[in-house]
Protein backbone atom coordinates (compact mmCIF):
# COMPACT_ATOMS: atom_id res chain seq x y z
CA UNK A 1 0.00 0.00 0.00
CA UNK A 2 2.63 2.55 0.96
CA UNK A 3 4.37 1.97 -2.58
CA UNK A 4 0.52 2.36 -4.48
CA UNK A 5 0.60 5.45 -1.83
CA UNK A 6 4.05 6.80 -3.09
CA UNK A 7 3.55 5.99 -7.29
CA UNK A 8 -0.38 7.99 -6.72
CA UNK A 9 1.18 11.51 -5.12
CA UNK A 10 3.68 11.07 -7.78
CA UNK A 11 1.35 11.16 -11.06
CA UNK A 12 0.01 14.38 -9.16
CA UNK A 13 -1.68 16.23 -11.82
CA UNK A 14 -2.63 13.36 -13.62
CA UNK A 15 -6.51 11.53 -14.38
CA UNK A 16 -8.14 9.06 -12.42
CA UNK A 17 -10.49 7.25 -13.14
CA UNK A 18 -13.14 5.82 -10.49
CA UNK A 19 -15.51 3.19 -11.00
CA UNK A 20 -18.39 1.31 -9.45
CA UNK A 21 -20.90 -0.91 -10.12
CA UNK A 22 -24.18 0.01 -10.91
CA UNK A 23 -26.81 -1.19 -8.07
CA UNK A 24 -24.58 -4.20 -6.93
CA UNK A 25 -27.01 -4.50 -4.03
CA UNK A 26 -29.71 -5.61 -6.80
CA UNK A 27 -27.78 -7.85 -8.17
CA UNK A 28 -26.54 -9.60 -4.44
CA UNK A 29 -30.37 -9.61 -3.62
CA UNK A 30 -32.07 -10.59 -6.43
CA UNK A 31 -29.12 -13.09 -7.86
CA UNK A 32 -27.67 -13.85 -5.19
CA UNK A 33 -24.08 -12.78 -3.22
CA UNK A 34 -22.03 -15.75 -5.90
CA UNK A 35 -23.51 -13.50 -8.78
CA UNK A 36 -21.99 -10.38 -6.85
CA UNK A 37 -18.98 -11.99 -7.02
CA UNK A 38 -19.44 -12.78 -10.17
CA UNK A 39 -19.99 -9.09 -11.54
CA UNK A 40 -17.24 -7.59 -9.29
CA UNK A 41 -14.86 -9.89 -10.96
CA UNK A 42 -16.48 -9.53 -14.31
CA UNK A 43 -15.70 -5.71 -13.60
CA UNK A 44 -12.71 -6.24 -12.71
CA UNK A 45 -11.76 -7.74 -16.10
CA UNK A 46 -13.53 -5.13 -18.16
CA UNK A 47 -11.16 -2.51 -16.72
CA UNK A 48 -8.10 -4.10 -16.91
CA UNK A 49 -8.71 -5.45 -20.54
CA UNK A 50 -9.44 -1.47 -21.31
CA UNK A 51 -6.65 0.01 -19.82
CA UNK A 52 -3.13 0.43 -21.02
CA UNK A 53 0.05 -1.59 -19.07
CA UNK A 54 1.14 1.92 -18.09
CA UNK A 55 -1.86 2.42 -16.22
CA UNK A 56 -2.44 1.17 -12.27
CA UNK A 57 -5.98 -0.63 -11.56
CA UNK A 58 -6.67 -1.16 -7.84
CA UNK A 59 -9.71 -1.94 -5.94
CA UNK A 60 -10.60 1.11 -3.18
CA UNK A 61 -13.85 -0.61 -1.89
CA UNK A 62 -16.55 -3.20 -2.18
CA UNK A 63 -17.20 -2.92 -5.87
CA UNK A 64 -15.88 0.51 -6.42
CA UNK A 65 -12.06 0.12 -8.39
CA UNK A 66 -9.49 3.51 -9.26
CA UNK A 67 -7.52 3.32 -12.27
CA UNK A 68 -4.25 5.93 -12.29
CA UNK A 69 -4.45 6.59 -16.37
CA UNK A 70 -1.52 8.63 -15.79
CA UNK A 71 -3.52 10.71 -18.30
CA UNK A 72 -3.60 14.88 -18.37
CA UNK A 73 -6.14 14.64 -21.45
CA UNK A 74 -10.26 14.82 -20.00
CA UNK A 75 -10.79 14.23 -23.46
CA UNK A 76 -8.43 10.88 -23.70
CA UNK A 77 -9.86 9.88 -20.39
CA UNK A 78 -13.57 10.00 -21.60
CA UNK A 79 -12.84 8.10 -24.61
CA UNK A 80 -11.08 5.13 -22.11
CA UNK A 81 -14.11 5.44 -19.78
CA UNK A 82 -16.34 5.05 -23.00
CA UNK A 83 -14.31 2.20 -23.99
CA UNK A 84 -15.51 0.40 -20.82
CA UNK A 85 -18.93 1.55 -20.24
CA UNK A 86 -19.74 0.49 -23.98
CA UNK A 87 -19.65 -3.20 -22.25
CA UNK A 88 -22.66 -1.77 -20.16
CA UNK A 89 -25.46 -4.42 -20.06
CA UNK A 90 -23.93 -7.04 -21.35
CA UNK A 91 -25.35 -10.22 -19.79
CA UNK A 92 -23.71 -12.55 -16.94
CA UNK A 93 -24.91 -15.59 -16.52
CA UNK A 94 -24.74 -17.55 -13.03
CA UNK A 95 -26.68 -21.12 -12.16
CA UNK A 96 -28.69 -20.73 -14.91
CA UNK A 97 -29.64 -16.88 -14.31
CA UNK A 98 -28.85 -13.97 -16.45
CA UNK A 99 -28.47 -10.54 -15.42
CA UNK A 100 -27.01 -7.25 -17.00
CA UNK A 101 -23.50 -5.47 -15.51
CA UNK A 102 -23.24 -1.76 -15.84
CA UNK A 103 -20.05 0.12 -14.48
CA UNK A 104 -20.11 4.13 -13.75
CA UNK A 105 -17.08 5.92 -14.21
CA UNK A 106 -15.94 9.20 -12.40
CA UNK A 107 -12.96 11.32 -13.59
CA UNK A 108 -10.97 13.07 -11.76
CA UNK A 109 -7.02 14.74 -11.56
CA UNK A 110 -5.16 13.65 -9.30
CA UNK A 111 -4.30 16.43 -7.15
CA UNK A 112 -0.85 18.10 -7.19
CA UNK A 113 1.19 18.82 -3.72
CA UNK A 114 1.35 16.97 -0.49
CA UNK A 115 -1.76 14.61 0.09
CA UNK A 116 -2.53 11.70 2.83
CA UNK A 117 -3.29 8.27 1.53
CA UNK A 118 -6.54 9.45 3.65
CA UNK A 119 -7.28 12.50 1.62
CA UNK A 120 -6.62 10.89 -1.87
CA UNK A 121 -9.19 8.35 -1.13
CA UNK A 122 -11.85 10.81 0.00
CA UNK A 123 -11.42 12.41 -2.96
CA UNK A 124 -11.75 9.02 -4.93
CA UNK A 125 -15.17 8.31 -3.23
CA UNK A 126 -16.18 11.87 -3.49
CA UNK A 127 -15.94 12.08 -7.21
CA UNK A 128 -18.11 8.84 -7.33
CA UNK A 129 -20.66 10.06 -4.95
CA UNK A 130 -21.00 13.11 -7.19
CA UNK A 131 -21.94 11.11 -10.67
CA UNK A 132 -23.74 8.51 -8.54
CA UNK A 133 -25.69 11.29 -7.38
CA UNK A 134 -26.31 12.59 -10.36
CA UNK A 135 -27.46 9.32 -11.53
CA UNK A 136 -24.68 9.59 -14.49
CA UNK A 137 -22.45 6.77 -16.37
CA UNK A 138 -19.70 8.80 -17.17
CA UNK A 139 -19.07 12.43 -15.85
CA UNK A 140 -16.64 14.55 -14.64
CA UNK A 141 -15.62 14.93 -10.60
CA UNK A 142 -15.63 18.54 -9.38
């Protein structure tokens, strides 16, 4: 953690993405906690197979994952979270049962100067809170 810590305040200035699932708690309690599982790992993939090598995928929470783009370019960062979201509602299929997987992406830049592991995380949660609230798939963290 303290190296993820070190590489993050060093790409200050730099995009991250943040991404969650959309309405995991459906899917745990109307499929089941296996087909949770299921779509958190199913996430998981859909990022990484997105991304560039350059770029650092890590999971900050239950379903929620940060990807350090080591972007500067919203632009370039939109098309990337495109790139994954255009996956959206694709089916999984678990014991027989289908269901659809949506991720929601926030973006954000990584701020510049010195920052707590505490206060970079807060800021990844708070630019997802903001498009969750919003009830967006792809928009931009204050």
């Amino acid at each position: 953690v303290s190296q993820l810590y070190e590489e993050i305040k060093a790409l200050g200035g730099t995009i991250v993405l943040c991404t969650d699932i959309i309405d995991l708690s459906g899917i745990n309690e109307h499929q089941g906690y296996a087909a949770g599982d299921l779509a958190i790992a199913e996430a998981a993939k859909r990022i990484d197979k997105a991304i560039g090598k350059e770029m650092l995928m890590f999971r900050i929470g239950r379903d929620e994952f940060a990807v350090i783009t080591k972007l500067t370019s919203v632009d370039e960062a939109v098309k990337l979270a495109e790139s994954i979201t255009s996956l959206n509602d694709q089916t999984l299929s678990l014991d027989g049962k289908t269901f659809n997987l949506s991720l929601r992406i926030a973006i954000n830049t990584i701020s510049k100067g010195p920052l707590s592991y505490r206060e970079i995380l807060d800021s990844m949660f708070l630019t997802l809170d903001q498009i969750r609230d919003k009830q967006s798939v792809i928009g931009i963290g204050a």
